[in-house]
PDB file of N, CA and C in Angstrom:
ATOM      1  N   UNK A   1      97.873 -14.845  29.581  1.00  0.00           N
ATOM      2  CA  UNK A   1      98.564 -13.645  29.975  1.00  0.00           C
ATOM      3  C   UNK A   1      97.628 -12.457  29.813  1.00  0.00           C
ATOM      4  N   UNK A   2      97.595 -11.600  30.960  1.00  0.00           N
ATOM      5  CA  UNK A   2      96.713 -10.366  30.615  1.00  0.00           C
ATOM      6  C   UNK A   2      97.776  -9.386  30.042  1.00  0.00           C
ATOM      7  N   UNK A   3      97.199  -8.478  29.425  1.00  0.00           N
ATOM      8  CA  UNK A   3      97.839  -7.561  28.464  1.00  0.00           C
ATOM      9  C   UNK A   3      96.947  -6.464  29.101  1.00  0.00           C
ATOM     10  N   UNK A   4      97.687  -4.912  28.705  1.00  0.00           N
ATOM     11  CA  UNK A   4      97.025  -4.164  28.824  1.00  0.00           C
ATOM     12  C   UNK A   4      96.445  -3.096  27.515  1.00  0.00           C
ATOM     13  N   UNK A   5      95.142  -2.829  27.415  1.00  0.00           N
ATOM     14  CA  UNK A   5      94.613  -2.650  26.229  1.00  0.00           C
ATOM     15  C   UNK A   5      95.735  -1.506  25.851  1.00  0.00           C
ATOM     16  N   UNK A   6      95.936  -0.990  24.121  1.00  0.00           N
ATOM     17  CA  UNK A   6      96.344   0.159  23.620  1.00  0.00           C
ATOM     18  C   UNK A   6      95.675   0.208  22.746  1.00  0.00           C
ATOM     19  N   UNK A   7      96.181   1.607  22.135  1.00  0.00           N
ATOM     20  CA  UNK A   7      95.394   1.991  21.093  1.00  0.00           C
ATOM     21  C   UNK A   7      96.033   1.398  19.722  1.00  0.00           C
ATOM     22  N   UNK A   8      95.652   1.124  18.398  1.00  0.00           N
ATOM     23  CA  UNK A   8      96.354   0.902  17.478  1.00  0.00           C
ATOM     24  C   UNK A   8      97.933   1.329  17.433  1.00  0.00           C
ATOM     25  N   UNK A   9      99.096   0.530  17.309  1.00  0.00           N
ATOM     26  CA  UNK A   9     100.634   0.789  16.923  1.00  0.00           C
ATOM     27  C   UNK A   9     100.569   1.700  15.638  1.00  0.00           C
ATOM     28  N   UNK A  10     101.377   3.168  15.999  1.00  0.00           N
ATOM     29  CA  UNK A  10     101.207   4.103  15.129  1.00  0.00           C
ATOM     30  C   UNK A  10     100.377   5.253  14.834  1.00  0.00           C
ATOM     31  N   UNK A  11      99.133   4.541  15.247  1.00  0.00           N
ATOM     32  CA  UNK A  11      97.697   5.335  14.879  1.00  0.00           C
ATOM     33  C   UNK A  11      98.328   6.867  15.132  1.00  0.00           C
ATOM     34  N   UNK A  12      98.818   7.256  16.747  1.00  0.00           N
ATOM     35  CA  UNK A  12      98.590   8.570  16.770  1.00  0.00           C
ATOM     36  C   UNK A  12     100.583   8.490  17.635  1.00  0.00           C
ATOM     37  N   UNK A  13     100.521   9.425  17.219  1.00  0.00           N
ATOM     38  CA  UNK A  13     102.498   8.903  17.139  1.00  0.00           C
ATOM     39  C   UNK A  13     102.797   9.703  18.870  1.00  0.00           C
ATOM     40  N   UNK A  14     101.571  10.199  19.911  1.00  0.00           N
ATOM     41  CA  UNK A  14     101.950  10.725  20.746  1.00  0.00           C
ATOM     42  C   UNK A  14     101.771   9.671  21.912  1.00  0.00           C
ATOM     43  N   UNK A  15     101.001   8.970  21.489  1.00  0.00           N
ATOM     44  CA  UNK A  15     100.485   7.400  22.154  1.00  0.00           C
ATOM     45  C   UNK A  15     101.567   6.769  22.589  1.00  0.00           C
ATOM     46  N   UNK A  16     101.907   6.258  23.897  1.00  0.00           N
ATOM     47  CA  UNK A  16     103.178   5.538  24.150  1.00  0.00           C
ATOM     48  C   UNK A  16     103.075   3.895  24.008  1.00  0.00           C
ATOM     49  N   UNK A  17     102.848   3.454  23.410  1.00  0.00           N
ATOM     50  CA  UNK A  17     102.665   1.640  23.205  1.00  0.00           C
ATOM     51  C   UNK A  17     103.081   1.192  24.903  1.00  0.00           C
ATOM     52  N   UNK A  18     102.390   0.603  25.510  1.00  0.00           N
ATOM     53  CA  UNK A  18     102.616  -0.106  26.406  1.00  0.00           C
ATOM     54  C   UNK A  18     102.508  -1.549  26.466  1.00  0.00           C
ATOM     55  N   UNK A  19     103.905  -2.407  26.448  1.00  0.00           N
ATOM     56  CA  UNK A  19     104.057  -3.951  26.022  1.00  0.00           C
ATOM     57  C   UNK A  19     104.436  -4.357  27.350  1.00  0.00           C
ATOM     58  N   UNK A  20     104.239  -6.007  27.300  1.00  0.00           N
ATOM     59  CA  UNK A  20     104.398  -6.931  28.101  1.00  0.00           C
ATOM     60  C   UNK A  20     106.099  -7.435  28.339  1.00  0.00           C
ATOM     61  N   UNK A  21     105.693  -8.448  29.106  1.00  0.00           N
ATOM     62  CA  UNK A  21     107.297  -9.204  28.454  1.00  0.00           C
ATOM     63  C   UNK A  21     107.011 -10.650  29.422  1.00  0.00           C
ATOM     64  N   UNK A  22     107.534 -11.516  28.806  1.00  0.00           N
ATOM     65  CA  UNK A  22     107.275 -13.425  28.871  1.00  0.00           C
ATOM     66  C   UNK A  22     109.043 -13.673  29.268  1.00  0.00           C
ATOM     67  N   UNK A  23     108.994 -14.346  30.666  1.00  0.00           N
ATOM     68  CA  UNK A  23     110.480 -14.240  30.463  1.00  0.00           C
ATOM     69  C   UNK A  23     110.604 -15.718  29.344  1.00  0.00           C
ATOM     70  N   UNK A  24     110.207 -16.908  30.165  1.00  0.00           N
ATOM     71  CA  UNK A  24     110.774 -17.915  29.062  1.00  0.00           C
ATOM     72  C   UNK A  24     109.071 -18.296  28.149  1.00  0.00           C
ATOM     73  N   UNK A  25     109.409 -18.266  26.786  1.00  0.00           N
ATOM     74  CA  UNK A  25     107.972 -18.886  26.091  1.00  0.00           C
ATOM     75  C   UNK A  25     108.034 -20.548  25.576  1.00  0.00           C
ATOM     76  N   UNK A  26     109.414 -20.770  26.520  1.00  0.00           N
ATOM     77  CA  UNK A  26     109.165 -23.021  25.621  1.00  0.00           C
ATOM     78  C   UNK A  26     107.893 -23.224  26.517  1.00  0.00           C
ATOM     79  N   UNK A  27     107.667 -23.863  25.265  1.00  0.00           N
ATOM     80  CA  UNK A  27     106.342 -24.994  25.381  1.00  0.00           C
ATOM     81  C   UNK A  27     105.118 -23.855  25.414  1.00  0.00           C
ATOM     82  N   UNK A  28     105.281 -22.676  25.013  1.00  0.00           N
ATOM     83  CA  UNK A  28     104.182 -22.064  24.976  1.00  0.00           C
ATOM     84  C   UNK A  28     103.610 -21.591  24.224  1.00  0.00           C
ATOM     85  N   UNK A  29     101.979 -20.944  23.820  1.00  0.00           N
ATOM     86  CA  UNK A  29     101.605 -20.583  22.358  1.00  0.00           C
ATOM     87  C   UNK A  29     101.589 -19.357  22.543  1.00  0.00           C
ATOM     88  N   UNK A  30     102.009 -18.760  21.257  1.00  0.00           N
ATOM     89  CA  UNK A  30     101.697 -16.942  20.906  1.00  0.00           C
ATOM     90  C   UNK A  30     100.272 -17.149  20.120  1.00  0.00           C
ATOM     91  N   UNK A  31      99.199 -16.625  20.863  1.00  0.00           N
ATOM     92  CA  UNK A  31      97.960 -16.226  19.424  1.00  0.00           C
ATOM     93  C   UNK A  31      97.788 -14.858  19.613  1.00  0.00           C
ATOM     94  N   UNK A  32      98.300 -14.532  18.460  1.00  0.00           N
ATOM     95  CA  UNK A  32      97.913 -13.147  18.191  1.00  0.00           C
ATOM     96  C   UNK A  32      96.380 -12.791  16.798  1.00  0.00           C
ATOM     97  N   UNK A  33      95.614 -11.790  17.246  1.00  0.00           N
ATOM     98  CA  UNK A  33      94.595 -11.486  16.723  1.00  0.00           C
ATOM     99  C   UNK A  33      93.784 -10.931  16.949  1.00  0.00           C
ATOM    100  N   UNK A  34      92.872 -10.206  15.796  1.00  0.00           N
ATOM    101  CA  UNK A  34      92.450  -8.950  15.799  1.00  0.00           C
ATOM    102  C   UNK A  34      90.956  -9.370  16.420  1.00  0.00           C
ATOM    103  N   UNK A  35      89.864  -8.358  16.355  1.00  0.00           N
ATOM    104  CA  UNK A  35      88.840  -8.084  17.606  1.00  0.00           C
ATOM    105  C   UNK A  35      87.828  -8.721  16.314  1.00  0.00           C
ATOM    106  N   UNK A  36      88.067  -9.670  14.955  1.00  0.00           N
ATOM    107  CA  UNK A  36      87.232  -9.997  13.958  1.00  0.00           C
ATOM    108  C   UNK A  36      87.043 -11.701  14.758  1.00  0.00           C
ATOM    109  N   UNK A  37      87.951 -11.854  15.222  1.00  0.00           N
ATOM    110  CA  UNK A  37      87.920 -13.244  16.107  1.00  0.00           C
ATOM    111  C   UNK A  37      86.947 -13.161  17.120  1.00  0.00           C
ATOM    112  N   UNK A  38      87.326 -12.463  18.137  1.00  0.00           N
ATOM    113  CA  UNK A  38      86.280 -12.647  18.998  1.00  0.00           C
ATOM    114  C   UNK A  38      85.210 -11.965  19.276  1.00  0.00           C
ATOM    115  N   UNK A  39      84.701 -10.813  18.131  1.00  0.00           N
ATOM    116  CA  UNK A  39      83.736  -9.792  18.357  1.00  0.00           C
ATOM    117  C   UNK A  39      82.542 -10.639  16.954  1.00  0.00           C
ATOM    118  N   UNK A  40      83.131 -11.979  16.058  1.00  0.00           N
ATOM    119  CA  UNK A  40      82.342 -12.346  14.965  1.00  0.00           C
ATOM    120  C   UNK A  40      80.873 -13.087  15.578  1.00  0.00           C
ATOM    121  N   UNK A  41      79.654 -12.536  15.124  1.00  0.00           N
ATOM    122  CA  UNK A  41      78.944 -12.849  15.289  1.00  0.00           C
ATOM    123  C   UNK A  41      78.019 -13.898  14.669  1.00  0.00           C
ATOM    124  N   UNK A  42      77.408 -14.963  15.260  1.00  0.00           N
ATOM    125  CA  UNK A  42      76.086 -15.559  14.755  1.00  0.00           C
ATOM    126  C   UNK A  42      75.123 -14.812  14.199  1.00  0.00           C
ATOM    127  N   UNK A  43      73.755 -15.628  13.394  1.00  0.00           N
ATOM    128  CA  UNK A  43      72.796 -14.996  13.200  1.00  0.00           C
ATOM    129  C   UNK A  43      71.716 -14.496  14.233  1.00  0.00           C
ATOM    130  N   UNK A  44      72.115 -14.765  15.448  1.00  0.00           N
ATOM    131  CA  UNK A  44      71.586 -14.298  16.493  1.00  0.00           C
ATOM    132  C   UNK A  44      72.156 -13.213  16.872  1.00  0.00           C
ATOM    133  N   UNK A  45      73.556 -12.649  16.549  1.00  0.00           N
ATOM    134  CA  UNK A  45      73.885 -11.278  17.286  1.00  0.00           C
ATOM    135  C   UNK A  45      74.639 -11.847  18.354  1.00  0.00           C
ATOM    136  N   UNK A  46      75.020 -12.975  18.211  1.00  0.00           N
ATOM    137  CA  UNK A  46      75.709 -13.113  20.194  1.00  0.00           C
ATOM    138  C   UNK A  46      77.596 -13.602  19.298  1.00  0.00           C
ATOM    139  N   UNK A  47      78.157 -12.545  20.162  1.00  0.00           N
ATOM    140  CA  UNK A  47      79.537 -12.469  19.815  1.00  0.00           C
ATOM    141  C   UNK A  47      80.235 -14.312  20.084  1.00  0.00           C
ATOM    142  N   UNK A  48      81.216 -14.412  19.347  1.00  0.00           N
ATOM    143  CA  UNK A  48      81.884 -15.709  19.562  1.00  0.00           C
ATOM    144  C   UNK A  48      83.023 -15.496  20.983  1.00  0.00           C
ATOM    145  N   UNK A  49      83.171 -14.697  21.089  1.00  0.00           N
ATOM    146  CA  UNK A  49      83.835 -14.455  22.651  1.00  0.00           C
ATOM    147  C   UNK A  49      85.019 -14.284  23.184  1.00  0.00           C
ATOM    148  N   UNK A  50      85.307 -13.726  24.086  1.00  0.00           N
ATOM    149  CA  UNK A  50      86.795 -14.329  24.472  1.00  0.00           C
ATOM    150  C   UNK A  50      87.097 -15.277  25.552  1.00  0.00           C
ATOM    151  N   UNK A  51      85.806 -16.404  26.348  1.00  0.00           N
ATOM    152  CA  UNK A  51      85.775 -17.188  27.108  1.00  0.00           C
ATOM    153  C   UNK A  51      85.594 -18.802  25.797  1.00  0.00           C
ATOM    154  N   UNK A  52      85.182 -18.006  24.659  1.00  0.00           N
ATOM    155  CA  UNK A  52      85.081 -19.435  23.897  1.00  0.00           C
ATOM    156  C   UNK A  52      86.447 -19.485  23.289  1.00  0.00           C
ATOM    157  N   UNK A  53      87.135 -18.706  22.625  1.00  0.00           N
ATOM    158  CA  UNK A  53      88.090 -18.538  22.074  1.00  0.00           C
ATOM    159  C   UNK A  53      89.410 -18.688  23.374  1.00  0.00           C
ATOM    160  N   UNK A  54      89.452 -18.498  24.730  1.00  0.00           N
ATOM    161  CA  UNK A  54      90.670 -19.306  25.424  1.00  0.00           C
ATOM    162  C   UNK A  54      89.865 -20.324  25.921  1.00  0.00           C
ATOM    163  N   UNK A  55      89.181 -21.011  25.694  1.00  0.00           N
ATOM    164  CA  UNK A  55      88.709 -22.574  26.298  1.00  0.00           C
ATOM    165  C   UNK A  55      89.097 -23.162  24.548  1.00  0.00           C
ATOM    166  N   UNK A  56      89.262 -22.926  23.598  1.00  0.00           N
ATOM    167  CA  UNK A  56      90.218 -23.216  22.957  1.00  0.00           C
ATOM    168  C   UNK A  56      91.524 -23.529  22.451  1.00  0.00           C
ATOM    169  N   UNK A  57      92.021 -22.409  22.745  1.00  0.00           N
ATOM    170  CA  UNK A  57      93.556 -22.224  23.569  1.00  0.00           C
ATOM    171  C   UNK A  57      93.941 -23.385  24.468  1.00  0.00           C
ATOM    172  N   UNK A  58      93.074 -23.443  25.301  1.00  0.00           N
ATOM    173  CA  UNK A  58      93.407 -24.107  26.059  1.00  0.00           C
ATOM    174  C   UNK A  58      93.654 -26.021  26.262  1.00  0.00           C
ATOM    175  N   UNK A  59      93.137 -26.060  24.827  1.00  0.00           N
ATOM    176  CA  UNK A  59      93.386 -27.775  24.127  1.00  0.00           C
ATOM    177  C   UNK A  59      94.463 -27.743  23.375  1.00  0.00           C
ATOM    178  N   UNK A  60      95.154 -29.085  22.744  1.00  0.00           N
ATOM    179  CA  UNK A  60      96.550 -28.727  22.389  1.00  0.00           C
ATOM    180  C   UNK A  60      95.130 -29.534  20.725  1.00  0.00           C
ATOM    181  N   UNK A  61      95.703 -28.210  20.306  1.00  0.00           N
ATOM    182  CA  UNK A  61      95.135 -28.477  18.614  1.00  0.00           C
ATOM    183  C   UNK A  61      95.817 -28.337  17.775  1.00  0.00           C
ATOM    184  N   UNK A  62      97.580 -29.127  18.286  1.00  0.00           N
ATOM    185  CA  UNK A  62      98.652 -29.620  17.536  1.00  0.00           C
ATOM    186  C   UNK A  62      99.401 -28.015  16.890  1.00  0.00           C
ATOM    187  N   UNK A  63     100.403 -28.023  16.205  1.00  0.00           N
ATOM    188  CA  UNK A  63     100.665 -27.055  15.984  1.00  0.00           C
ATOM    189  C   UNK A  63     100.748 -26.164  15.381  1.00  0.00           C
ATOM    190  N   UNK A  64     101.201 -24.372  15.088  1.00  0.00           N
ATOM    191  CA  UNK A  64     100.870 -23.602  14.861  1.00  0.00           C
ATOM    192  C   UNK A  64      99.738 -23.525  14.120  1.00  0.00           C
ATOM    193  N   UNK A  65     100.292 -24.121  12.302  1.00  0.00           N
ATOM    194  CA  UNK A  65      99.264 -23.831  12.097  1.00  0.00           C
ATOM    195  C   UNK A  65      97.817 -24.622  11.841  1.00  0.00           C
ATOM    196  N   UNK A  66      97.992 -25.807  12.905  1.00  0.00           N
ATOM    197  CA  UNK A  66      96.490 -26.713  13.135  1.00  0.00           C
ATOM    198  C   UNK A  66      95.476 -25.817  14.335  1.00  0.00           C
ATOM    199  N   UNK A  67      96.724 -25.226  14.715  1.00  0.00           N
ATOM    200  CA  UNK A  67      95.615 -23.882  15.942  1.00  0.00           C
ATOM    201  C   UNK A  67      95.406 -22.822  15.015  1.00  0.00           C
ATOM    202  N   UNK A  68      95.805 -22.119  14.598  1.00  0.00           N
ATOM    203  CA  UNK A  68      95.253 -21.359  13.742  1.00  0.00           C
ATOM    204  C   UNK A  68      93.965 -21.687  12.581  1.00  0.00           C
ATOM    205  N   UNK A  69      94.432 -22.540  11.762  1.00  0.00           N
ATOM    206  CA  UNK A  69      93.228 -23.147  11.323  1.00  0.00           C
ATOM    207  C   UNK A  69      91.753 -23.261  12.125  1.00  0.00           C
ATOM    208  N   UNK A  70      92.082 -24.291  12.719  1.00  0.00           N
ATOM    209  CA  UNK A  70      91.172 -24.829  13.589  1.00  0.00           C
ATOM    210  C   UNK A  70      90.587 -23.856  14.415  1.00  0.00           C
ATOM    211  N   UNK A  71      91.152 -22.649  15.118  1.00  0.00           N
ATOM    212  CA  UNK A  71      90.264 -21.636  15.355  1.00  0.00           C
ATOM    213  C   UNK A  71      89.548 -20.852  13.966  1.00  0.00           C
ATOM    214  N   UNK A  72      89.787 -20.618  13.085  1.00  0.00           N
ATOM    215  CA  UNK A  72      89.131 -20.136  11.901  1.00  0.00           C
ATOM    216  C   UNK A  72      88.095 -21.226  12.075  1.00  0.00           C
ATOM    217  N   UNK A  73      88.296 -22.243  11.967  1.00  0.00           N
ATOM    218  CA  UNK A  73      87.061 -22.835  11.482  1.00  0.00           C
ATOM    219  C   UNK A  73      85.821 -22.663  12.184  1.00  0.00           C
ATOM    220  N   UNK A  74      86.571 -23.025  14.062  1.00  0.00           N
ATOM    221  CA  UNK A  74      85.520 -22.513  15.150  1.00  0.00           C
ATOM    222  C   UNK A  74      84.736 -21.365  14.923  1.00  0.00           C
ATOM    223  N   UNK A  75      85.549 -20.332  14.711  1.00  0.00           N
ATOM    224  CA  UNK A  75      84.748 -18.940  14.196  1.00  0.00           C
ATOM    225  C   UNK A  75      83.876 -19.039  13.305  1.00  0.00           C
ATOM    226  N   UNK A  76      84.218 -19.989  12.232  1.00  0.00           N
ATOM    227  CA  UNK A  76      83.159 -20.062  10.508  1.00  0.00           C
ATOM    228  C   UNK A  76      82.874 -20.708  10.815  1.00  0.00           C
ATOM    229  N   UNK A  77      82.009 -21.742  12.016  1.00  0.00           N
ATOM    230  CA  UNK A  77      80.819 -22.817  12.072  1.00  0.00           C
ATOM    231  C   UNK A  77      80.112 -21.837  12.924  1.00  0.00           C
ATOM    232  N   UNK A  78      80.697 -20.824  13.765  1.00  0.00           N
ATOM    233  CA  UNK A  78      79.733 -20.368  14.801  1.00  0.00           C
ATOM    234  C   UNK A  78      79.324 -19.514  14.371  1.00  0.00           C
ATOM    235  N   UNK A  79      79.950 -18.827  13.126  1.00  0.00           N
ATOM    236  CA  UNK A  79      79.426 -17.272  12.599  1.00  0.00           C
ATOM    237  C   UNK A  79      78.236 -18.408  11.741  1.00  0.00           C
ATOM    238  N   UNK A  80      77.960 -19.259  11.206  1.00  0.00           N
ATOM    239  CA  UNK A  80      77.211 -20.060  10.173  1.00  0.00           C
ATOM    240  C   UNK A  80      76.673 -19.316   9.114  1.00  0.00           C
ATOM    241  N   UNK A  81      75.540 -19.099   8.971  1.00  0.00           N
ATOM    242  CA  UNK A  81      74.654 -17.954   7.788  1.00  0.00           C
ATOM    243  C   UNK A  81      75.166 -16.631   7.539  1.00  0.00           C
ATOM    244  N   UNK A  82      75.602 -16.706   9.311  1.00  0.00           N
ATOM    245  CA  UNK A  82      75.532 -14.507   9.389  1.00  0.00           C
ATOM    246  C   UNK A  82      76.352 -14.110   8.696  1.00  0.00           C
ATOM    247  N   UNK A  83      76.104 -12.804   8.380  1.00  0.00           N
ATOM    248  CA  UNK A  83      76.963 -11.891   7.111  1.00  0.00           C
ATOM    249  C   UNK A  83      78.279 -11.914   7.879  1.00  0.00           C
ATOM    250  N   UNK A  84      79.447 -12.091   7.115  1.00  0.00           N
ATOM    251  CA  UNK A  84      80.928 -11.592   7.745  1.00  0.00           C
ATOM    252  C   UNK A  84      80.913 -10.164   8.225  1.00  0.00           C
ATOM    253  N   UNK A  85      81.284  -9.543   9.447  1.00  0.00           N
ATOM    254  CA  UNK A  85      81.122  -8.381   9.921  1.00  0.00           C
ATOM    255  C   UNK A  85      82.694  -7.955  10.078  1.00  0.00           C
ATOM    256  N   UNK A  86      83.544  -8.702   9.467  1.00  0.00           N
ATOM    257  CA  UNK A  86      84.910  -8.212   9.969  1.00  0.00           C
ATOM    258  C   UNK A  86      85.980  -9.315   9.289  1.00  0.00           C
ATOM    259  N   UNK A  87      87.377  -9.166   9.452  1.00  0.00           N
ATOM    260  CA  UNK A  87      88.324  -9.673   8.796  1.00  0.00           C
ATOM    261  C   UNK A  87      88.821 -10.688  10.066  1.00  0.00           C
ATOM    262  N   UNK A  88      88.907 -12.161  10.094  1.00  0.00           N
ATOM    263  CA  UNK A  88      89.621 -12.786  10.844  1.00  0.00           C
ATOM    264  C   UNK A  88      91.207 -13.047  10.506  1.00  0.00           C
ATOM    265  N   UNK A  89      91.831 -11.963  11.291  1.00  0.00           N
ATOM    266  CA  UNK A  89      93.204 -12.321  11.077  1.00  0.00           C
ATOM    267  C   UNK A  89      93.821 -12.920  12.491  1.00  0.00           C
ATOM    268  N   UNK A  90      94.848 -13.930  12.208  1.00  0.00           N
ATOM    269  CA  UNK A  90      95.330 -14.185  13.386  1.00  0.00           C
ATOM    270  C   UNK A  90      96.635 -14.611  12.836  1.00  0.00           C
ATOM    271  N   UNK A  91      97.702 -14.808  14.003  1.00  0.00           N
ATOM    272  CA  UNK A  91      98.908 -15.322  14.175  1.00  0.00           C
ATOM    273  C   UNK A  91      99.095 -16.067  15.371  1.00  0.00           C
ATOM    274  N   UNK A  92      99.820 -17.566  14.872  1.00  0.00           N
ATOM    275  CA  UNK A  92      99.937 -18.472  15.893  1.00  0.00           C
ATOM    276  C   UNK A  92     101.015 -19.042  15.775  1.00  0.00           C
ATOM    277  N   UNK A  93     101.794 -18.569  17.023  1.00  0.00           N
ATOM    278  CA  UNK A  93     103.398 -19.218  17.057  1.00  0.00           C
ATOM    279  C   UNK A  93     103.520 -20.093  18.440  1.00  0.00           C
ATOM    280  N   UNK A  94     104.116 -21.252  18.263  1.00  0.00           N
ATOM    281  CA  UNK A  94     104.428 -22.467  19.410  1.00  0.00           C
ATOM    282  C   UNK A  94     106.075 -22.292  19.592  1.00  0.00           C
ATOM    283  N   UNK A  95     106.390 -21.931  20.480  1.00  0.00           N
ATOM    284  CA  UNK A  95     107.482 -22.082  21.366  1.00  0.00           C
ATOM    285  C   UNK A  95     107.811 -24.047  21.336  1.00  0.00           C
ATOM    286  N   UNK A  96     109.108 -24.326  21.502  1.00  0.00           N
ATOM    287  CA  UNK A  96     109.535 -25.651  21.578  1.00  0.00           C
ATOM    288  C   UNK A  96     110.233 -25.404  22.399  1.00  0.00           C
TER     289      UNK A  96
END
């Protein structure tokens, strides 16, 4: 689903939040998460992505939280040595 970017919820209270809407979500995943996911870097400097991170998505890596996990981990084998540059938070909810 494309989304359209905003600014932080709250940050500046004149900001109008602009949201989506899913009519039905069975059988579908919510990943929600911050820019520490896909902006975390290797010791080379090359971001982990957002073409690596939905070709992930896109395998069934069982549920909620075996996708959640299991993307953390993707992130902490690909970040390997490099210094942590950010907080990986995420949320992962499966629709039935």
């Amino acid at each position: 689903m494309k989304i359209e970017s905003n600014a932080p919820i709250g940050l500046w209270p004149e900001v109008e939040f602009e949201g989506e809407e899913v009519d039905d979500m069975h059988g579908k995943t919510l990943f929600v998460y911050t820019d520490g996911i896909n902006e975390a870097e290797n010791i080379h400097q090359e971001q982990f992505g957002d073409a690596r991170l939905q070709a992930l998505l896109r395998k069934d890596l069982g549920d909620a939280r075996q996708t959640a996990e299991t993307i953390h981990k993707a992130v902490e084998d690909f970040v390997g040595g490099a210094e942590p540059s950010d907080d990986l938070t995420k949320m992962c909810i499966k629709m039935k």
